[in-house]
N, C-alpha and C. Protein backbone atom coordinates (compact mmCIF):
# COMPACT_ATOMS: atom_id res chain seq x y z
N UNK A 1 150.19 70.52 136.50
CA UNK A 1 150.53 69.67 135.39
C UNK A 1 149.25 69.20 134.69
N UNK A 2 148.36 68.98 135.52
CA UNK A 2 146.79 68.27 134.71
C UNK A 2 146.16 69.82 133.82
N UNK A 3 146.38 70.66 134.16
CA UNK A 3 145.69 71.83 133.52
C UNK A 3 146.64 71.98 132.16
N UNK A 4 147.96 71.69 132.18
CA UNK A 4 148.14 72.02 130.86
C UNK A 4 148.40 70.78 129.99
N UNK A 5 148.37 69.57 130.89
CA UNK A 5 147.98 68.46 130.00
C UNK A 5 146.38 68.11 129.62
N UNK A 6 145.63 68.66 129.87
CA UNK A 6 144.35 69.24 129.17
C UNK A 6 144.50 70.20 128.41
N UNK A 7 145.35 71.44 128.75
CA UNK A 7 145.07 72.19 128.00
C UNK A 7 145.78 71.99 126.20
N UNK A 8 146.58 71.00 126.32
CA UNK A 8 147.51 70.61 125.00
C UNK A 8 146.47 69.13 124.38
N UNK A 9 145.66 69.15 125.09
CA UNK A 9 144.92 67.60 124.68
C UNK A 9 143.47 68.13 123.57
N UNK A 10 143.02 66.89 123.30
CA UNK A 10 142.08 67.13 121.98
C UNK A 10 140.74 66.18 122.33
N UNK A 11 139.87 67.02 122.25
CA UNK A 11 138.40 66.29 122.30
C UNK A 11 138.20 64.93 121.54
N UNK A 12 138.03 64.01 122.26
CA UNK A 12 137.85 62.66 121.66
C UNK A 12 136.39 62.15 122.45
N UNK A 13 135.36 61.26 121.58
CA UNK A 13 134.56 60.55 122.12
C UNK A 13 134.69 59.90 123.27
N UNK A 14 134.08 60.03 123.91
CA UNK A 14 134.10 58.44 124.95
C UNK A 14 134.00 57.34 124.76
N UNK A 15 133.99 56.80 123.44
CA UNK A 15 134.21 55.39 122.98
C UNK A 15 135.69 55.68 122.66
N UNK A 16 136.24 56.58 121.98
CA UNK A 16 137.41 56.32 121.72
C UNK A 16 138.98 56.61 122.84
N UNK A 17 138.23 57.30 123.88
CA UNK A 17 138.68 56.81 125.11
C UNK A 17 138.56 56.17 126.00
N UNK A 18 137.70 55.29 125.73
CA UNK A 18 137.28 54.02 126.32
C UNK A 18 138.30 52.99 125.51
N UNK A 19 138.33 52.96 124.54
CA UNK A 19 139.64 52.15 123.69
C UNK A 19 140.57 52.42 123.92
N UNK A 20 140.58 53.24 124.03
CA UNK A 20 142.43 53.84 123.82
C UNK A 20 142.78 53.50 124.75
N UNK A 21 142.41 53.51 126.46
CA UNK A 21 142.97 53.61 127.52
C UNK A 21 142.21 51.87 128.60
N UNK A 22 142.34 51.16 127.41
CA UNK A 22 141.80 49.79 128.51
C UNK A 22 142.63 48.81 128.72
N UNK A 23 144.05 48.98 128.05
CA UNK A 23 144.98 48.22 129.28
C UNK A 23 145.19 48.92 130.84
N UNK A 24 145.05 49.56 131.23
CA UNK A 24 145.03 49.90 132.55
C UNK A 24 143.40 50.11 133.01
N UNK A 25 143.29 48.64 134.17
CA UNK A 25 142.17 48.49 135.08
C UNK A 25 141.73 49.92 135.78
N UNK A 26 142.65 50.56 136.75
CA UNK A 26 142.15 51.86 137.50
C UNK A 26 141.41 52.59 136.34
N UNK A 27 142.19 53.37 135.21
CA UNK A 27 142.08 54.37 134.25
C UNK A 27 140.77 53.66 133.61
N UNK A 28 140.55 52.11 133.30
CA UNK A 28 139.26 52.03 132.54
C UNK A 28 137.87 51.92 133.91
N UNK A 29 138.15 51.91 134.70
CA UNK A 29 137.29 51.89 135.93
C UNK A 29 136.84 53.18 136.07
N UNK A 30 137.64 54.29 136.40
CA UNK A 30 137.78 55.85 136.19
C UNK A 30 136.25 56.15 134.96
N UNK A 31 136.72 55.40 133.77
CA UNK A 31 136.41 56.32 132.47
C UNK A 31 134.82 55.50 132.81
N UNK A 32 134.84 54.49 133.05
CA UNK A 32 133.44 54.03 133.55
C UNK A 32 132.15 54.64 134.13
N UNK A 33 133.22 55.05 135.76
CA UNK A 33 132.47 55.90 136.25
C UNK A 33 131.77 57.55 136.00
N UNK A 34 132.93 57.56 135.18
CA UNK A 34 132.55 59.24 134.72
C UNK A 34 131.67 59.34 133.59
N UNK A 35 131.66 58.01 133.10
CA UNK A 35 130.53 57.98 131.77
C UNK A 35 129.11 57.49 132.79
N UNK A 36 128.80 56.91 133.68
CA UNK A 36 128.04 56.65 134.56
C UNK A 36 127.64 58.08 134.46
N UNK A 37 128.57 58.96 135.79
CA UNK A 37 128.36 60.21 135.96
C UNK A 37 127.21 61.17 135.19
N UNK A 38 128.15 61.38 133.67
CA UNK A 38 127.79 62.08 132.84
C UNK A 38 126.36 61.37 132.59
N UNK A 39 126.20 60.24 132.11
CA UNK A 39 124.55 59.94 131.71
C UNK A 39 123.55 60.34 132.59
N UNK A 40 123.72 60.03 134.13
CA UNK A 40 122.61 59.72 135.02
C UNK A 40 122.77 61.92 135.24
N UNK A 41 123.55 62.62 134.84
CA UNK A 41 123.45 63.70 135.05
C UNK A 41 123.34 64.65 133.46
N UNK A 42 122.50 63.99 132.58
CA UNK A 42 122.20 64.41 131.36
C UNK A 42 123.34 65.04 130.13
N UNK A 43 124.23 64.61 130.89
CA UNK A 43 125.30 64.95 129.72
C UNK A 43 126.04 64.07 129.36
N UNK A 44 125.31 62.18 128.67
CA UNK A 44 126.18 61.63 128.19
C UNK A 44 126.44 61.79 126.82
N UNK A 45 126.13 62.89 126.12
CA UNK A 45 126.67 63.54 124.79
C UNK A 45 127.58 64.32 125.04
N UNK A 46 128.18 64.75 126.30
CA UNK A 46 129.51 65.74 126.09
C UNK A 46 130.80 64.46 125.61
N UNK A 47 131.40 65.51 125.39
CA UNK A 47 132.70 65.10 123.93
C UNK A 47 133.57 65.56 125.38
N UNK A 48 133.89 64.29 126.14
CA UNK A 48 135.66 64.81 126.97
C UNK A 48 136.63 64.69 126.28
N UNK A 49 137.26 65.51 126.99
CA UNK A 49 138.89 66.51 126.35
C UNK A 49 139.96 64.76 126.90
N UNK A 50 140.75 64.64 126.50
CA UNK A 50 141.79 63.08 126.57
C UNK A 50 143.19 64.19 126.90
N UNK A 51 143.28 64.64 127.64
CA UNK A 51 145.15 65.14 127.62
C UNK A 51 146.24 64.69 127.46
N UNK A 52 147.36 65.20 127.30
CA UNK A 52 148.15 64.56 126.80
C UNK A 52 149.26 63.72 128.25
N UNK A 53 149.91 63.23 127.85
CA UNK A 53 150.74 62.44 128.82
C UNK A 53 152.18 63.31 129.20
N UNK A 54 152.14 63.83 130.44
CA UNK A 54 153.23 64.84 131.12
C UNK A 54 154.07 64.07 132.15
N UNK A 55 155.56 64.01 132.45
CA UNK A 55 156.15 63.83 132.83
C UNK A 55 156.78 65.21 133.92
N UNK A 56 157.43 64.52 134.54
CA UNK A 56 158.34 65.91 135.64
C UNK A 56 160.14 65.34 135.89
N UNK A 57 160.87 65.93 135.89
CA UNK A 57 162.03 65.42 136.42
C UNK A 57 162.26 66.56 137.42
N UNK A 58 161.19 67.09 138.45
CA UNK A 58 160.98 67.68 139.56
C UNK A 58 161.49 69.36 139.19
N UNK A 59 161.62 69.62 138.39
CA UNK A 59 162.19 71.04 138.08
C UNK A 59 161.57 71.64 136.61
N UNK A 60 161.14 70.60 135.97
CA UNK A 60 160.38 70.93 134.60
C UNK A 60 159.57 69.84 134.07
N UNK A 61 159.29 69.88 133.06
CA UNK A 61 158.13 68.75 132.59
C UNK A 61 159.31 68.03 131.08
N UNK A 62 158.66 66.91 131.36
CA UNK A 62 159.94 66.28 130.45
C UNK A 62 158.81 65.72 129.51
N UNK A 63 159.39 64.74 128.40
CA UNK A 63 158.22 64.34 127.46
C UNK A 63 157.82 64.80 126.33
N UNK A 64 157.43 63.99 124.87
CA UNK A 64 157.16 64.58 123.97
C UNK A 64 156.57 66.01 123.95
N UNK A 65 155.46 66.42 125.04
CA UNK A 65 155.03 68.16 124.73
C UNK A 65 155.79 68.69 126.18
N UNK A 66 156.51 68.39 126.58
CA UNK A 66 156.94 69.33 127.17
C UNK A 66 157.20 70.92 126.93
N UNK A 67 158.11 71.23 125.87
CA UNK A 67 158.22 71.79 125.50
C UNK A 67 157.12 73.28 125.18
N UNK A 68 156.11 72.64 125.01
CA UNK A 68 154.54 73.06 124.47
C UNK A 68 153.93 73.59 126.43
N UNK A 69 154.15 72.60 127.06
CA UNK A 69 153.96 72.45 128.46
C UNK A 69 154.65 73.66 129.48
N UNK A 70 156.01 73.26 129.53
CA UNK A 70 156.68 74.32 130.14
C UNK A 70 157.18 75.83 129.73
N UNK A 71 156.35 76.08 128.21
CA UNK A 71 156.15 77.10 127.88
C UNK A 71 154.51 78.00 128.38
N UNK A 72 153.22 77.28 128.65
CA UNK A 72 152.54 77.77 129.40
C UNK A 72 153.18 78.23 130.67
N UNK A 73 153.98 77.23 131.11
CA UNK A 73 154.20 77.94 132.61
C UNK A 73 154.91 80.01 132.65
N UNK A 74 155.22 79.30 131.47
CA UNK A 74 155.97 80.91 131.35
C UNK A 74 155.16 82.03 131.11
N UNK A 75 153.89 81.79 130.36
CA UNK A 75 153.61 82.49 129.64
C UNK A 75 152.68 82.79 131.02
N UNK A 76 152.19 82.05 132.07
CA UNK A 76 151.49 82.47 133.21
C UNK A 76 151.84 82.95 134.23
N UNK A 77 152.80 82.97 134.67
CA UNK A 77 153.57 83.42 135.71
C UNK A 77 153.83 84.94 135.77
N UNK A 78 152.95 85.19 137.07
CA UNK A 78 153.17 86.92 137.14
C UNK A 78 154.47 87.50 137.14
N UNK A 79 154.76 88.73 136.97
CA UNK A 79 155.76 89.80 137.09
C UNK A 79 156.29 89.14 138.66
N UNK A 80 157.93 88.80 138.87
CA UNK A 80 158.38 88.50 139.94
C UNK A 80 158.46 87.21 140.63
N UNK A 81 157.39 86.43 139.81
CA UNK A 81 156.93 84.91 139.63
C UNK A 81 157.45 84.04 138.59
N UNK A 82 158.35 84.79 137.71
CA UNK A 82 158.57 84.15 135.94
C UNK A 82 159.12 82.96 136.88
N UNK A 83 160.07 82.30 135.95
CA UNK A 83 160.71 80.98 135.89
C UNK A 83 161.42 81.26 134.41
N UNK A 84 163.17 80.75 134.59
CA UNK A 84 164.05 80.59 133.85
C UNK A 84 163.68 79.92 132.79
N UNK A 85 164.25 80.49 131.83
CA UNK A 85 164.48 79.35 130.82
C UNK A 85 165.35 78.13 130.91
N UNK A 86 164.51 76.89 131.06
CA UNK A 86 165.64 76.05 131.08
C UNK A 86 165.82 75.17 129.55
């Protein structure tokens, strides 16, 4: 689920995910540390990817991109591996 809610998500600054996401303590603690991370390891100019927000009702992905979502799954799934259309 995190790979294709990255993969449907859009490069935003780290200030503007630092805003976006500071009612929740863990998630702004998180974005803290990884901006820590990134500086003391010379890449506090990379541009992180913000993904989008995925849901499950244990059999598919529910949620505005679902749709967008549980169509990667299809499109990855080997010969004998597919998954139905639901």
């Amino acid at each position: 689920m995190g790979t294709h809610a990255l993969t449907l998500g859009k490069p935003f600054s780290q200030e503007k995910i630092k805003g976006a996401l500071q009612t929740n303590s863990d998630v702004r603690d998180a974005i803290q540390r990884m901006s820590e991370h990134l500086a003391v390891n010379g890449l506090s100019d990379a541009i992180p990817m913000l993904g989008v927000s995925l849901t499950s009702d244990d059999k598919k992905l529910t949620g505005e991109f679902s749709a967008a979502a549980n169509q990667l799954d299809r499109e990855h799934c080997r010969k004998g591996f597919t998954l139905p259309n639901a």
